[in-house]
N, C-alpha and C. Protein backbone atom coordinates (compact mmCIF):
# COMPACT_ATOMS: atom_id res chain seq x y z
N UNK A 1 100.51 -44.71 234.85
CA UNK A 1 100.52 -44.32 233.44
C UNK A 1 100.13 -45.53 232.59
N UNK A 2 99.15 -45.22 231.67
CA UNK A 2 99.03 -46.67 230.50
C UNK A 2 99.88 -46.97 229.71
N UNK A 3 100.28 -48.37 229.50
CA UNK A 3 101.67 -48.62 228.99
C UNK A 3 101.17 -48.74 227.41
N UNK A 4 99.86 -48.45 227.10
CA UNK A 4 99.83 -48.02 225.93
C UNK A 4 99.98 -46.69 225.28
N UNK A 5 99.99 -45.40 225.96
CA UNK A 5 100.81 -44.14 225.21
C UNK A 5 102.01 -44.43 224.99
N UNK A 6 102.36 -43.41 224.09
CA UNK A 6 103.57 -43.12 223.52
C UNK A 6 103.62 -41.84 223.54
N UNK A 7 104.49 -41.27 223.61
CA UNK A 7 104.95 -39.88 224.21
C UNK A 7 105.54 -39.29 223.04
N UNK A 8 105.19 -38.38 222.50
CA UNK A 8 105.78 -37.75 221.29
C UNK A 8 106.03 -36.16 221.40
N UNK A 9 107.37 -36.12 221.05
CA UNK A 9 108.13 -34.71 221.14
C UNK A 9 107.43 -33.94 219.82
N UNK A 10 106.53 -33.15 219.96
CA UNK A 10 106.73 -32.14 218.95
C UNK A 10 107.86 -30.79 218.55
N UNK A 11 108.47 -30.78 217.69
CA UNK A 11 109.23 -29.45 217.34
C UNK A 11 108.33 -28.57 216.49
N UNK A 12 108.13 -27.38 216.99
CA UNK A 12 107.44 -26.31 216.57
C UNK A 12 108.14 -25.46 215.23
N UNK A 13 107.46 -24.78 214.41
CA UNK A 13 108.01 -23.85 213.23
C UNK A 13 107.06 -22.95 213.09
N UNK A 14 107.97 -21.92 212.97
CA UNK A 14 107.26 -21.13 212.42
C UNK A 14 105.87 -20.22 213.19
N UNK A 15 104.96 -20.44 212.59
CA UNK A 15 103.68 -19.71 213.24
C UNK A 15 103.20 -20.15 214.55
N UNK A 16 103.67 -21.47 214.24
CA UNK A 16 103.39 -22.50 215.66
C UNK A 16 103.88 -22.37 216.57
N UNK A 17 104.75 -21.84 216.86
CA UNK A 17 105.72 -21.52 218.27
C UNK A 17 105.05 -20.65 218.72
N UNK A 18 104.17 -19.88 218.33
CA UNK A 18 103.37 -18.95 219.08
C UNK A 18 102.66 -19.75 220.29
N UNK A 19 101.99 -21.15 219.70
CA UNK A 19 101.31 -21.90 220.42
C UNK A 19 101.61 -23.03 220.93
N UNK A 20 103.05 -23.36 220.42
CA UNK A 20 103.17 -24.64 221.13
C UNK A 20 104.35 -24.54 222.12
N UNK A 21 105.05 -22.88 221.47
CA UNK A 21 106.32 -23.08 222.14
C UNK A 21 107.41 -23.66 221.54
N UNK A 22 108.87 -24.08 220.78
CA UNK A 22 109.62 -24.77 220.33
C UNK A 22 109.52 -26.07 220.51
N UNK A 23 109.33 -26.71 221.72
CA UNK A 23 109.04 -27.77 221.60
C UNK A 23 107.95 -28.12 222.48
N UNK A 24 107.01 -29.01 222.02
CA UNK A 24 105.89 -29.77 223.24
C UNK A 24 106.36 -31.40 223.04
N UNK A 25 105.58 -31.58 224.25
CA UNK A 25 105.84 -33.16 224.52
C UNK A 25 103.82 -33.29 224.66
N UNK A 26 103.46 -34.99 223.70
CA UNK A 26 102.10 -34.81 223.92
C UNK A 26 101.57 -36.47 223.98
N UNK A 27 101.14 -37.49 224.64
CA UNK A 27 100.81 -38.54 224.66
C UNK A 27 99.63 -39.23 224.17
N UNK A 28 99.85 -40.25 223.94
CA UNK A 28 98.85 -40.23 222.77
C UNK A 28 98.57 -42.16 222.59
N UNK A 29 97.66 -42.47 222.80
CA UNK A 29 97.17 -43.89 222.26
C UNK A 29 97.44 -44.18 220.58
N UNK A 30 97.01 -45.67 220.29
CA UNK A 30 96.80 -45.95 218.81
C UNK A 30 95.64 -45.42 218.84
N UNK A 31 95.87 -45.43 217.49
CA UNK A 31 96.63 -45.51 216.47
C UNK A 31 97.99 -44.24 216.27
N UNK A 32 99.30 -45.15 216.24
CA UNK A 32 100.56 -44.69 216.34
C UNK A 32 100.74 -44.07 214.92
N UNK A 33 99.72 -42.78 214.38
CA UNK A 33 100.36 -42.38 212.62
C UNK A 33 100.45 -40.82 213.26
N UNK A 34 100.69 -40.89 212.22
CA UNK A 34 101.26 -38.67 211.99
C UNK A 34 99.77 -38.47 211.93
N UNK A 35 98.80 -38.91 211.59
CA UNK A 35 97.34 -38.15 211.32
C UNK A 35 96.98 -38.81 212.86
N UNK A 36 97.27 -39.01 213.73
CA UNK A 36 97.18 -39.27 215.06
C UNK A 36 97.61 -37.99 215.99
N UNK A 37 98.68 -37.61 215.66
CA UNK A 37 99.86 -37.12 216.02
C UNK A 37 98.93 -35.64 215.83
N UNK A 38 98.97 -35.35 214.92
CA UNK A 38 97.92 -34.03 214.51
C UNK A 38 96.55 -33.66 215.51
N UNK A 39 96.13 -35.07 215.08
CA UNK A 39 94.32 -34.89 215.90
C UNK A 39 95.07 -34.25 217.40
N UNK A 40 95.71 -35.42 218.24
CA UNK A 40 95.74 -35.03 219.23
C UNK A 40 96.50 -33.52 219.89
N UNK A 41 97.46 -33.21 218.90
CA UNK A 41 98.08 -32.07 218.81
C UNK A 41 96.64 -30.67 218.76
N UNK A 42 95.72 -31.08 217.49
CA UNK A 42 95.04 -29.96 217.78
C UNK A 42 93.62 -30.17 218.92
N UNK A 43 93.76 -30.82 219.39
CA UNK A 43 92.63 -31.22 220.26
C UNK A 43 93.40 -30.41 221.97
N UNK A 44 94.85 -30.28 221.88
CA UNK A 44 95.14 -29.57 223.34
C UNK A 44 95.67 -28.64 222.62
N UNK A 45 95.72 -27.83 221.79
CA UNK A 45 95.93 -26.20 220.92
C UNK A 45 94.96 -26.04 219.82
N UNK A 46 93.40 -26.07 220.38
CA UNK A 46 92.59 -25.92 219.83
C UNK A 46 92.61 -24.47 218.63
N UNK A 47 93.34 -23.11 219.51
CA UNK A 47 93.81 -22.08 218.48
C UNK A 47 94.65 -22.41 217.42
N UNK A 48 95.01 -23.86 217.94
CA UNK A 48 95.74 -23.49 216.11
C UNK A 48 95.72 -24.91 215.32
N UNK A 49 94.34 -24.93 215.84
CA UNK A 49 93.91 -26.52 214.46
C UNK A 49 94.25 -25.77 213.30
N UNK A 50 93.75 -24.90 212.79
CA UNK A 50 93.77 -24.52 211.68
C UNK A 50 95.27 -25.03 211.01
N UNK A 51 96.45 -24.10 211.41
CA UNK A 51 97.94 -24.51 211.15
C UNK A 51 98.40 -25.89 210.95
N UNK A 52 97.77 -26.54 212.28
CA UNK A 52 98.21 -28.36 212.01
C UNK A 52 98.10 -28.63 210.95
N UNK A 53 96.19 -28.29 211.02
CA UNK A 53 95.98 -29.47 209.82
C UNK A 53 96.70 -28.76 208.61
N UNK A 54 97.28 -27.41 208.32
CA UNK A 54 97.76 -27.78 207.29
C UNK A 54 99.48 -27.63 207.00
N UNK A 55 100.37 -27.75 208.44
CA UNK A 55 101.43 -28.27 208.35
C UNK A 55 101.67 -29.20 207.76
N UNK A 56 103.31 -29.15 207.31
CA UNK A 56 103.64 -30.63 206.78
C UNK A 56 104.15 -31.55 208.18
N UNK A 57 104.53 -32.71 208.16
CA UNK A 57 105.21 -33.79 209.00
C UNK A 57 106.37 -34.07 208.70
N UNK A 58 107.62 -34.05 209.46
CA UNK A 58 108.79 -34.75 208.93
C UNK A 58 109.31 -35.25 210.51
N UNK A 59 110.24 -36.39 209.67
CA UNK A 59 110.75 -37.12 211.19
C UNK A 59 112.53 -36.58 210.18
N UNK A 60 113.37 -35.92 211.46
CA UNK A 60 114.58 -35.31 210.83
C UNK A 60 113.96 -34.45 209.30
N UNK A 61 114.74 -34.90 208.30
CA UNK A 61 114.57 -34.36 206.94
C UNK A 61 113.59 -34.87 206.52
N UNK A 62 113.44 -35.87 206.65
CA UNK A 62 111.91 -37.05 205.46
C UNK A 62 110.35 -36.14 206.18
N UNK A 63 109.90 -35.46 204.66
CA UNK A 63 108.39 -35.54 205.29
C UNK A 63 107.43 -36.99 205.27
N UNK A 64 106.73 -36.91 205.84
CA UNK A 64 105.98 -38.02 206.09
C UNK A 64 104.13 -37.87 206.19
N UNK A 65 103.77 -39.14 205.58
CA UNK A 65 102.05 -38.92 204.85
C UNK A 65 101.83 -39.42 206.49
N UNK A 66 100.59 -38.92 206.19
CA UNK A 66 99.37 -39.22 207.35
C UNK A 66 99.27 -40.59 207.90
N UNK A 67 99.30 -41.45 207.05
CA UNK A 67 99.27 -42.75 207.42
C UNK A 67 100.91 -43.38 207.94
N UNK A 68 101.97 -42.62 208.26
CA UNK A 68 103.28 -43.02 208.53
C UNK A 68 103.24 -43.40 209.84
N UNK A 69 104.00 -44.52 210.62
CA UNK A 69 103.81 -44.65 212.18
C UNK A 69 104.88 -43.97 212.35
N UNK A 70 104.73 -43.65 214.09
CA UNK A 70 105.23 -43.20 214.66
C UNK A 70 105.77 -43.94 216.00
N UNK A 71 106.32 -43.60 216.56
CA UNK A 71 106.93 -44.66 217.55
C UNK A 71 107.19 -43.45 219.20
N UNK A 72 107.49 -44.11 220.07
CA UNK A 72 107.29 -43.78 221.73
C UNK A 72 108.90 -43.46 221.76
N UNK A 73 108.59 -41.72 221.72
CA UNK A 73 110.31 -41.13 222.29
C UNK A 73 110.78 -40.24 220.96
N UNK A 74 109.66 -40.87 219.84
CA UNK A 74 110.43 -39.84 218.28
C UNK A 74 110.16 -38.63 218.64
N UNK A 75 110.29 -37.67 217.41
CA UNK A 75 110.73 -36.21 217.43
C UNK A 75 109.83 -36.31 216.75
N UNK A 76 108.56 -35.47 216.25
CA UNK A 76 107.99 -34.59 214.68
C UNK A 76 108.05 -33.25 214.93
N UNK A 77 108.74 -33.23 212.91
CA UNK A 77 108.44 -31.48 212.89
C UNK A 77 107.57 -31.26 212.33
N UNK A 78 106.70 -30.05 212.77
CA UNK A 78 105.45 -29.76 212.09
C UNK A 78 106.14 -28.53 211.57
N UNK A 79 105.67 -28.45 210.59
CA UNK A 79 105.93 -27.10 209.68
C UNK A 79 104.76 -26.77 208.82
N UNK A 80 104.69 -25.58 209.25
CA UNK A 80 103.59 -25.01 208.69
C UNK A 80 103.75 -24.19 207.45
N UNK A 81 102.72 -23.90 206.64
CA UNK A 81 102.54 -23.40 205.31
C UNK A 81 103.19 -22.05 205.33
N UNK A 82 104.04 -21.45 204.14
CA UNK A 82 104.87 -20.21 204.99
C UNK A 82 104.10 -19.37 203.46
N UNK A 83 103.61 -18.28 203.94
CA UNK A 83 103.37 -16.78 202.63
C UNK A 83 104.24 -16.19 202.70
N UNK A 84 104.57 -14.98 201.59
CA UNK A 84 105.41 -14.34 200.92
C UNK A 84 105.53 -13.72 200.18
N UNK A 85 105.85 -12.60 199.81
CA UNK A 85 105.67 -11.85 198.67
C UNK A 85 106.61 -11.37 198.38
């Protein structure tokens, strides 16, 4: 294994659990950001780039911008855009 991945737990919401399941686990080189975290997320659930890119990011409660690092073993929640009427 390259001791440069970092292994990142995704938690699924919402529409996304269709495709990722509640939780995925997904590895990933630098650059260590949430807009990292995404690419590679929709690059192995190509059906649902769409959703990523326009989920939000949070680590626990805090959402977090694109440019936020991320670190080897965290959690992100992706949450996706919710409609309603």
């Amino acid at each position: 294994m390259n001791d440069d991945l970092a292994t990142i737990t995704l938690e699924a919401n919402g529409a996304l659990i269709d495709y990722l399941g509640e939780t995925a686990e997904i590895a990933m080189g630098p650059p260590y950001t949430v807009e990292r975290v995404r690419g590679v997320a929709a690059e192995r659930w190509p059906a649902a780039v769409g959703l990523i890119s326009q989920s939000a990011c949070a680590r626990g409660d805090t959402l977090l911008a694109d440019d936020d690092p991320v670190s080897d073993g965290e959690t992100i929640v992706l949450v996706p855009p919710v409609s309603g009427g």
